[in-house]
N, C-alpha and C. Protein backbone atom coordinates (compact mmCIF):
# COMPACT_ATOMS: atom_id res chain seq x y z
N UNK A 1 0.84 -1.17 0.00
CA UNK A 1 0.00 0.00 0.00
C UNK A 1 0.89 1.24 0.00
N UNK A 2 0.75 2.07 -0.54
CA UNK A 2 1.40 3.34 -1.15
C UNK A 2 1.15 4.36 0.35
N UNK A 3 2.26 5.45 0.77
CA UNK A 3 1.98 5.95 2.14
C UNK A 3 1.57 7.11 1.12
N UNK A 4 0.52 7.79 1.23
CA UNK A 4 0.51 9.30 0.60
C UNK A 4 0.55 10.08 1.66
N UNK A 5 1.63 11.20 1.61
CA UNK A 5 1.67 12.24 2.82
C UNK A 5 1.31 13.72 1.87
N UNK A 6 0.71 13.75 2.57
CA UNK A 6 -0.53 15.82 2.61
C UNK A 6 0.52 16.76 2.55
N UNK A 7 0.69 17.88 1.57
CA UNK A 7 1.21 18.78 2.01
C UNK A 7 0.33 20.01 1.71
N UNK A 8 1.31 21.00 1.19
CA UNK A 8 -0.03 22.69 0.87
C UNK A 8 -0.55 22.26 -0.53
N UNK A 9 0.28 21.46 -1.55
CA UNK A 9 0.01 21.07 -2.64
C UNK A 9 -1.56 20.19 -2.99
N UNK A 10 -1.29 19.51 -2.39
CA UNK A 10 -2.59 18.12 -2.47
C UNK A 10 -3.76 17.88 -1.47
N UNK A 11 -3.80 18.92 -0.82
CA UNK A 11 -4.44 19.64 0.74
C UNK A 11 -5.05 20.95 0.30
N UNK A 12 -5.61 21.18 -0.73
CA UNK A 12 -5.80 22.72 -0.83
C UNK A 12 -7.44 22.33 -0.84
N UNK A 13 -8.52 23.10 -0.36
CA UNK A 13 -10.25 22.79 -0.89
C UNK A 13 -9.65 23.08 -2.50
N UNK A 14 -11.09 22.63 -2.81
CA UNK A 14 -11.43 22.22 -4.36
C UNK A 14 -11.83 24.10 -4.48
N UNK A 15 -12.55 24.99 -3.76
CA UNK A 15 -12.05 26.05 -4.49
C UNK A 15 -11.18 26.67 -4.72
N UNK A 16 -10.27 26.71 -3.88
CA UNK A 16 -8.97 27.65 -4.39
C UNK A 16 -8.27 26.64 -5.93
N UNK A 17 -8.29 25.40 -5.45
CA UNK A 17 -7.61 24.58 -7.00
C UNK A 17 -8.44 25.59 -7.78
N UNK A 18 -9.51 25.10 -8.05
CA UNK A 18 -10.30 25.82 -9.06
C UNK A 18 -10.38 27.15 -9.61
N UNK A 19 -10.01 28.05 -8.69
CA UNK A 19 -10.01 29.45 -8.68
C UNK A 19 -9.38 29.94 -10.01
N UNK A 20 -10.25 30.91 -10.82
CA UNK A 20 -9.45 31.33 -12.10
C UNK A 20 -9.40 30.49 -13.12
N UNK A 21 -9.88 29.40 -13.45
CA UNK A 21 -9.81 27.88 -14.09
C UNK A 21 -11.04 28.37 -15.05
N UNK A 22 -11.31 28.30 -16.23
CA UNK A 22 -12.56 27.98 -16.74
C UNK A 22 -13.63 26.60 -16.49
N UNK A 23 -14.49 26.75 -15.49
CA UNK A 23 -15.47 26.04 -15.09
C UNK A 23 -16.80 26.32 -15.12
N UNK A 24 -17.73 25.45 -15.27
CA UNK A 24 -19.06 25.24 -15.22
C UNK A 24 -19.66 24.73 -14.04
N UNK A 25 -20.81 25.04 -13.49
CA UNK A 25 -21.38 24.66 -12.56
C UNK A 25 -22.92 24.43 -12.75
N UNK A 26 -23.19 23.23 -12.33
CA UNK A 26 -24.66 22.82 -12.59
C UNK A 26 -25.50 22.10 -11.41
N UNK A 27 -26.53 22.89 -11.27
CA UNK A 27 -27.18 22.02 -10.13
C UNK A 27 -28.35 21.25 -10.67
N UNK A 28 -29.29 20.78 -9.46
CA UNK A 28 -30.27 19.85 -10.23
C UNK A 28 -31.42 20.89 -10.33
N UNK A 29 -31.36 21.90 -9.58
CA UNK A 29 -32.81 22.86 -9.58
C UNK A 29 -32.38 23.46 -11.27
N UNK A 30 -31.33 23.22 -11.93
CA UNK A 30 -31.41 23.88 -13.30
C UNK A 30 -30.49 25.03 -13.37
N UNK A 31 -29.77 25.52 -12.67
CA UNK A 31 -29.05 26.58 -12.42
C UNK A 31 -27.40 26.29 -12.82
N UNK A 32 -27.05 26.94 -13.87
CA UNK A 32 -25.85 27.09 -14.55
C UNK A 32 -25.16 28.06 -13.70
N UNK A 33 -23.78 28.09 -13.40
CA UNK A 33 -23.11 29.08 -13.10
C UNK A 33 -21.77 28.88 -14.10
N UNK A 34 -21.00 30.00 -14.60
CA UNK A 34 -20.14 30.11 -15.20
C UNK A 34 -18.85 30.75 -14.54
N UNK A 35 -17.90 29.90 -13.92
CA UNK A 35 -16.51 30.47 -13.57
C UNK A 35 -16.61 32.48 -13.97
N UNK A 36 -15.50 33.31 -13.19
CA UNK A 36 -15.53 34.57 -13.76
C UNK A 36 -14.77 34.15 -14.71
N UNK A 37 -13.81 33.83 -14.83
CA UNK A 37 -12.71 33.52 -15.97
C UNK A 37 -13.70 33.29 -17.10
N UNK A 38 -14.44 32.55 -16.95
CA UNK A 38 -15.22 32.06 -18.35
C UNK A 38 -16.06 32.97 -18.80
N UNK A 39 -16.41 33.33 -17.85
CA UNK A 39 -17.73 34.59 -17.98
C UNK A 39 -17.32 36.06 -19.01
N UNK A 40 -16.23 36.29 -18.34
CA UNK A 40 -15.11 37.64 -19.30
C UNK A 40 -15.14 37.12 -20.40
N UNK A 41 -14.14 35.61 -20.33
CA UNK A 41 -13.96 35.38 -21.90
C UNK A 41 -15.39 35.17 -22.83
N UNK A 42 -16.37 34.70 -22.70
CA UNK A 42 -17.65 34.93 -23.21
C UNK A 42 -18.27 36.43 -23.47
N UNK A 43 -17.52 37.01 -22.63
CA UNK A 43 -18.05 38.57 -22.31
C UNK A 43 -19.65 38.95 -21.92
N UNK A 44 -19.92 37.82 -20.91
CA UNK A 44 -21.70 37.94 -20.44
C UNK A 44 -21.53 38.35 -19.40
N UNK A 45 -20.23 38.75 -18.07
CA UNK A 45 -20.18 38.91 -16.95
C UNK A 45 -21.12 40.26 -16.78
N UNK A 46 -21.97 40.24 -16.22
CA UNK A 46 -22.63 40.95 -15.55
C UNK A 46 -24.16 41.28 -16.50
N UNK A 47 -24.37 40.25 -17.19
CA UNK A 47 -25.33 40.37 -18.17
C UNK A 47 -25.68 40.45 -19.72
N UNK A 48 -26.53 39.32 -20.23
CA UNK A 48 -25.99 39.22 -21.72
C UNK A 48 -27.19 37.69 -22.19
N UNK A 49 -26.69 37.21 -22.89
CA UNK A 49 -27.44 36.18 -23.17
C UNK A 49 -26.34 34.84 -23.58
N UNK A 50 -26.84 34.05 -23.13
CA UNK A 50 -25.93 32.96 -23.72
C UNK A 50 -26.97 31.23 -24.70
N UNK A 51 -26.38 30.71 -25.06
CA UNK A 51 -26.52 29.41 -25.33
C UNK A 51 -26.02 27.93 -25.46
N UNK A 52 -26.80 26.92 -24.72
CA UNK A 52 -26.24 26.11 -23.89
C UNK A 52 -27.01 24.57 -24.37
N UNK A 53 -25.69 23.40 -25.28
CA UNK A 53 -26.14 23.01 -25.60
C UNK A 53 -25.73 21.56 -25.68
N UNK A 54 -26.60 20.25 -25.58
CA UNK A 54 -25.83 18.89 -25.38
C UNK A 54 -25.42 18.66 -26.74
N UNK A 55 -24.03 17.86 -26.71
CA UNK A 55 -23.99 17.64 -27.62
C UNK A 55 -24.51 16.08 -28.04
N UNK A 56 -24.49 14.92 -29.08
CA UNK A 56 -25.16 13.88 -28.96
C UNK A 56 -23.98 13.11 -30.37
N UNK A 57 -22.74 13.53 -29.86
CA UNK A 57 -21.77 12.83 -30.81
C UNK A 57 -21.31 11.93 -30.06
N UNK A 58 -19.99 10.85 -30.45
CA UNK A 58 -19.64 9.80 -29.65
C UNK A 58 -18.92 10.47 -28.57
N UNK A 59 -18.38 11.32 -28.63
CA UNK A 59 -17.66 11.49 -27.43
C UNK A 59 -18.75 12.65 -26.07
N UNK A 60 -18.36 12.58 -25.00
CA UNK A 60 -19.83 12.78 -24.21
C UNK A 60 -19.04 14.65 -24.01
N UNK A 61 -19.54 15.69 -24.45
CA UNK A 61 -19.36 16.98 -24.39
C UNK A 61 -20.66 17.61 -24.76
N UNK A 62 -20.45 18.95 -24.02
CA UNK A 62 -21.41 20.01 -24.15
C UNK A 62 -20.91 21.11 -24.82
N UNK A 63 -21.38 22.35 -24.99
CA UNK A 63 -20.89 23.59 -25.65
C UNK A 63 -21.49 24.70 -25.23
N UNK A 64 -20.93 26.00 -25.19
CA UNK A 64 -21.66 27.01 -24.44
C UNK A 64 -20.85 28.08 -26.01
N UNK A 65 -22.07 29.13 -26.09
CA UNK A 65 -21.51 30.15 -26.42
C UNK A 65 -22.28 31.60 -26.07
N UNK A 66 -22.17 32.92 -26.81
CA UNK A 66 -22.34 33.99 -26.08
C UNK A 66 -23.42 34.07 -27.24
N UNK A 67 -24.70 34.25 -27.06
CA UNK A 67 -25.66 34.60 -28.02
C UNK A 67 -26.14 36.14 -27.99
N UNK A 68 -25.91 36.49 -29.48
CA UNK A 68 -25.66 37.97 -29.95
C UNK A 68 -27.83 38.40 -30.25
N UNK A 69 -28.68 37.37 -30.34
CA UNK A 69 -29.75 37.52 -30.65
C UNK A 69 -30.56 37.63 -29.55
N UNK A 70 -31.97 37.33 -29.45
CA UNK A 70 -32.73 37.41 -28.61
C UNK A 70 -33.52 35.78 -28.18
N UNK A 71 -32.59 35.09 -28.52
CA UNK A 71 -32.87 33.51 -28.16
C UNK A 71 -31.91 32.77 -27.42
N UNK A 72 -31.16 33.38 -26.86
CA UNK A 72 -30.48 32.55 -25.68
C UNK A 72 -31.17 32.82 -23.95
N UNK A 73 -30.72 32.06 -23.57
CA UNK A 73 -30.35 32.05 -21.92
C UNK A 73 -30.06 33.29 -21.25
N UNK A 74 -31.26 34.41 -20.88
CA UNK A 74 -30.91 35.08 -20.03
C UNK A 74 -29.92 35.17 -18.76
N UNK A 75 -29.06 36.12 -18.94
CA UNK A 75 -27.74 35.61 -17.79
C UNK A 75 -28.01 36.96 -16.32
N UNK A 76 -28.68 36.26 -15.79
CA UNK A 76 -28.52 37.57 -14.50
C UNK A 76 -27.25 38.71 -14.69
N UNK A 77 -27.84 39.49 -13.97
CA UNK A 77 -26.70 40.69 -13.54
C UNK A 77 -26.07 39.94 -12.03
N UNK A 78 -24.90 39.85 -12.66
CA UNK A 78 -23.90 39.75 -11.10
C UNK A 78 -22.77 39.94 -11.67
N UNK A 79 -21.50 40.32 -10.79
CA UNK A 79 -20.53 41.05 -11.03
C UNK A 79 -19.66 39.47 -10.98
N UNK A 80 -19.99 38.53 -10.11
CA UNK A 80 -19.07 37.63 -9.42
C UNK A 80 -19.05 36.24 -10.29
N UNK A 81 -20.11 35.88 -11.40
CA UNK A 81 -20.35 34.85 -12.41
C UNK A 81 -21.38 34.94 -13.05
N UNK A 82 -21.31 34.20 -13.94
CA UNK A 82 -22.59 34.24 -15.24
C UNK A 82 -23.54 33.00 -14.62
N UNK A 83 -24.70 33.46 -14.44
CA UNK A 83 -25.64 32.26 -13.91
C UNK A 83 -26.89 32.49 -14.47
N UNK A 84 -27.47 31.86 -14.73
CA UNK A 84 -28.95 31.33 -15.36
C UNK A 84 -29.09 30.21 -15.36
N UNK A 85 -30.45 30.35 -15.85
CA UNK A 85 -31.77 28.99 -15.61
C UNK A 85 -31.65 27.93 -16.89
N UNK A 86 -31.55 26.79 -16.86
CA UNK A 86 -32.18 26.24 -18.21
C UNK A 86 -31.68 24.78 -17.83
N UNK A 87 -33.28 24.38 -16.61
CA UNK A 87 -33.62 22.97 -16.27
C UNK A 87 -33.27 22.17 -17.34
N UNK A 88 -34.30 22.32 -18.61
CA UNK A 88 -33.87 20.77 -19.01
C UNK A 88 -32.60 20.38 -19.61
N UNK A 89 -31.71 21.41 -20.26
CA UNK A 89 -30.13 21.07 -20.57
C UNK A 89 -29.94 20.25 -19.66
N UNK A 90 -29.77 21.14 -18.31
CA UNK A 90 -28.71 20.85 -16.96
C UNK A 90 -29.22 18.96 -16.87
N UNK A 91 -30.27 18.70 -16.68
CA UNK A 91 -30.86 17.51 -16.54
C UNK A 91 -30.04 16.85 -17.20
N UNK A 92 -30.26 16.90 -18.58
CA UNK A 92 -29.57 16.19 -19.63
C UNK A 92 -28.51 16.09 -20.06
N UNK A 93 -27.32 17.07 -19.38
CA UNK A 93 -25.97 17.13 -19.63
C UNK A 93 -25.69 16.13 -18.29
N UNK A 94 -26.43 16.28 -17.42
CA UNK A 94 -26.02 15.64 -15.56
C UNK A 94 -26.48 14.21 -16.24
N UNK A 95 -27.20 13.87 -17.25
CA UNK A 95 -28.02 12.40 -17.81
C UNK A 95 -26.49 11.77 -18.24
N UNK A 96 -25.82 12.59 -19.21
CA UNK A 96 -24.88 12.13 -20.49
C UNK A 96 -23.74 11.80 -19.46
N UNK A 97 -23.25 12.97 -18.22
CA UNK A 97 -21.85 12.97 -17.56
C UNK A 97 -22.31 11.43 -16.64
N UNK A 98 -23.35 11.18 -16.77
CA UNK A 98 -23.42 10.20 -15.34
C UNK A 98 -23.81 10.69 -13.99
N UNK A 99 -24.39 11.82 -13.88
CA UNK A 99 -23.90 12.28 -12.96
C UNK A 99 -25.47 11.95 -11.58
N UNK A 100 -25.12 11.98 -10.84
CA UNK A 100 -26.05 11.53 -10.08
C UNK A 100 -25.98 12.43 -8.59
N UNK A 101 -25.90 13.48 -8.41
CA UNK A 101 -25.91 14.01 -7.38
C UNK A 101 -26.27 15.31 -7.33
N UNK A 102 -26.79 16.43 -6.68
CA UNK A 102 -27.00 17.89 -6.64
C UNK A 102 -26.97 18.79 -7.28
N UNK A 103 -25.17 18.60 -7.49
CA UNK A 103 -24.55 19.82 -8.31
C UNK A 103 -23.04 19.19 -8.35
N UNK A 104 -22.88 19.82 -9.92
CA UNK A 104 -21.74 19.09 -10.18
C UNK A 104 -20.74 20.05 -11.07
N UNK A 105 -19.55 20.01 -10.97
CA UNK A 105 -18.95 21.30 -12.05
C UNK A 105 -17.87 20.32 -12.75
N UNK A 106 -17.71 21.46 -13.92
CA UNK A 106 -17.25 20.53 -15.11
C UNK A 106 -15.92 21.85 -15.60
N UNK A 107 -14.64 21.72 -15.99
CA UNK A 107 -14.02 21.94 -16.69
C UNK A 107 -14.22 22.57 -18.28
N UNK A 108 -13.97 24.06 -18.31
CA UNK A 108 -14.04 23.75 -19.94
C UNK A 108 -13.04 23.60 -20.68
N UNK A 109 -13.31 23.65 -22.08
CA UNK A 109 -12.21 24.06 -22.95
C UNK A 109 -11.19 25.29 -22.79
N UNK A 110 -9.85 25.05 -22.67
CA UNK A 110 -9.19 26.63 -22.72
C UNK A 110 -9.32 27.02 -24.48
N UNK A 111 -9.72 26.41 -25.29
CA UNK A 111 -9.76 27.17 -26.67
C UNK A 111 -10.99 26.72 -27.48
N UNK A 112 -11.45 27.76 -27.75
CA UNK A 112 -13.46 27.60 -28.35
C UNK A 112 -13.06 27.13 -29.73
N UNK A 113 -13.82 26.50 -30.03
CA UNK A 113 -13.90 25.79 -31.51
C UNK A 113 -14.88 26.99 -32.10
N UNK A 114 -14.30 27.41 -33.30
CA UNK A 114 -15.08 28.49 -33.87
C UNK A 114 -15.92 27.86 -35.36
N UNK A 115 -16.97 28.37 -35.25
CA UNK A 115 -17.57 27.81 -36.27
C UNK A 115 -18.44 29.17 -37.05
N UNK A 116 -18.79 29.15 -37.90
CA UNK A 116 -19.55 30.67 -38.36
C UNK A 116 -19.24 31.64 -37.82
N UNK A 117 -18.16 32.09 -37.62
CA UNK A 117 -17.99 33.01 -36.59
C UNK A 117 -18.37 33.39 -35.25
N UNK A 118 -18.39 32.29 -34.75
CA UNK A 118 -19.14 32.28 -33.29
C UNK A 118 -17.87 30.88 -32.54
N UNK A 119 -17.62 31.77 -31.10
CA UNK A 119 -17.14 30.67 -30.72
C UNK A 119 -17.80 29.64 -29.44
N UNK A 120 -17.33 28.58 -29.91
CA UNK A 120 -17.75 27.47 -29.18
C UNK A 120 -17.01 26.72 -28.00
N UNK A 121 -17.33 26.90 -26.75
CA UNK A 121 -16.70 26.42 -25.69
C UNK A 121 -17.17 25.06 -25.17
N UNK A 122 -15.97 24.28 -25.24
CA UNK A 122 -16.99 22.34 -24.90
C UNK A 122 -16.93 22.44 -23.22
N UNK A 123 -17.76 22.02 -23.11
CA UNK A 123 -17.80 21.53 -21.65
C UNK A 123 -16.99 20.25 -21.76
N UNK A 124 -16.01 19.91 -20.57
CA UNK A 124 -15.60 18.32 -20.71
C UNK A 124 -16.41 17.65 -19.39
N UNK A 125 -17.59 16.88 -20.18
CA UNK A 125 -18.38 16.25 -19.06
C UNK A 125 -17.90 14.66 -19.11
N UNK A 126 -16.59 14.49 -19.75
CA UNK A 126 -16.07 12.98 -18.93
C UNK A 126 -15.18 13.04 -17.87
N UNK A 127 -15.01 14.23 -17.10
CA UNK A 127 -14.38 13.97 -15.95
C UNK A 127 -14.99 15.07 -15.17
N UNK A 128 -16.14 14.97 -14.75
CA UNK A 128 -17.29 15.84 -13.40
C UNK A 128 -16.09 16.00 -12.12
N UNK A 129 -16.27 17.17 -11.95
CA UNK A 129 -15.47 17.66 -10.23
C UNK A 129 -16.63 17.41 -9.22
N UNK A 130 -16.35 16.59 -8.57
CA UNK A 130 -17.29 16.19 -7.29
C UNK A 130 -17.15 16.72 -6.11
N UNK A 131 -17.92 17.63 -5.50
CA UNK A 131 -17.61 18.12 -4.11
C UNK A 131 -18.07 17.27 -3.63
């Protein structure tokens, strides 16, 4: 059996690791939150619209981007992350990751796949951060 000894490294809570990281956050009441890091780079921090979407290819990912129209995901005003509503995604992305518990946050992409001129940020929902 392997001795693992703790130091400041491997001992830190899961927020400070996280801190500044592009992340996603999803609960089961339907509530998206978006890292600030992610939020700037989208440019919705403090209000905007976004769109949020499963994907249904072989590999298990989602995608978020910043919607310029009047058909995305209303994003509250808050200074501190991008958060909004949109139950049935969250359901169905928490369906695809496996995920079986409350609330769960996910890692994104550090580089958006651009397509029509719009960029595209994957969620990586094969490895869920579990508090």
């Amino acid at each position: 059996m392997a001795l693992i000894v703790y130091n400041r490294e491997n001992s830190r809570p899961q927020e400070v690791t996280y801190k500044g990281k592009r992340t996603i956050n999803l609960d089961s009441r339907g509530t998206v939150y978006l890292s600030k890091t992610m939020s700037i780079e989208l440019g919705i921090l403090g209000g905007g619209r976004v769109n949020l979407r499963p994907r249904t290819t072989r590999r298990v990912t989602g995608i978020v981007c910043r919607a310029d129209d009047s058909e995305g995901f209303i994003v509250w005003k808050d200074k501190r992350c991008a958060r909004f509503s949109a139950g049935f995604i969250v359901q169905r992305l928490m369906r695809q990751a496996k995920v079986e518990r409350k609330s769960v946050q996910f890692m994104m992409a550090r580089m958006p796949v651009e397509i029509g001129g719009v960029a595209y940020y994957k969620i990586l929902l094969s490895n869920p951060i579990l508090r």
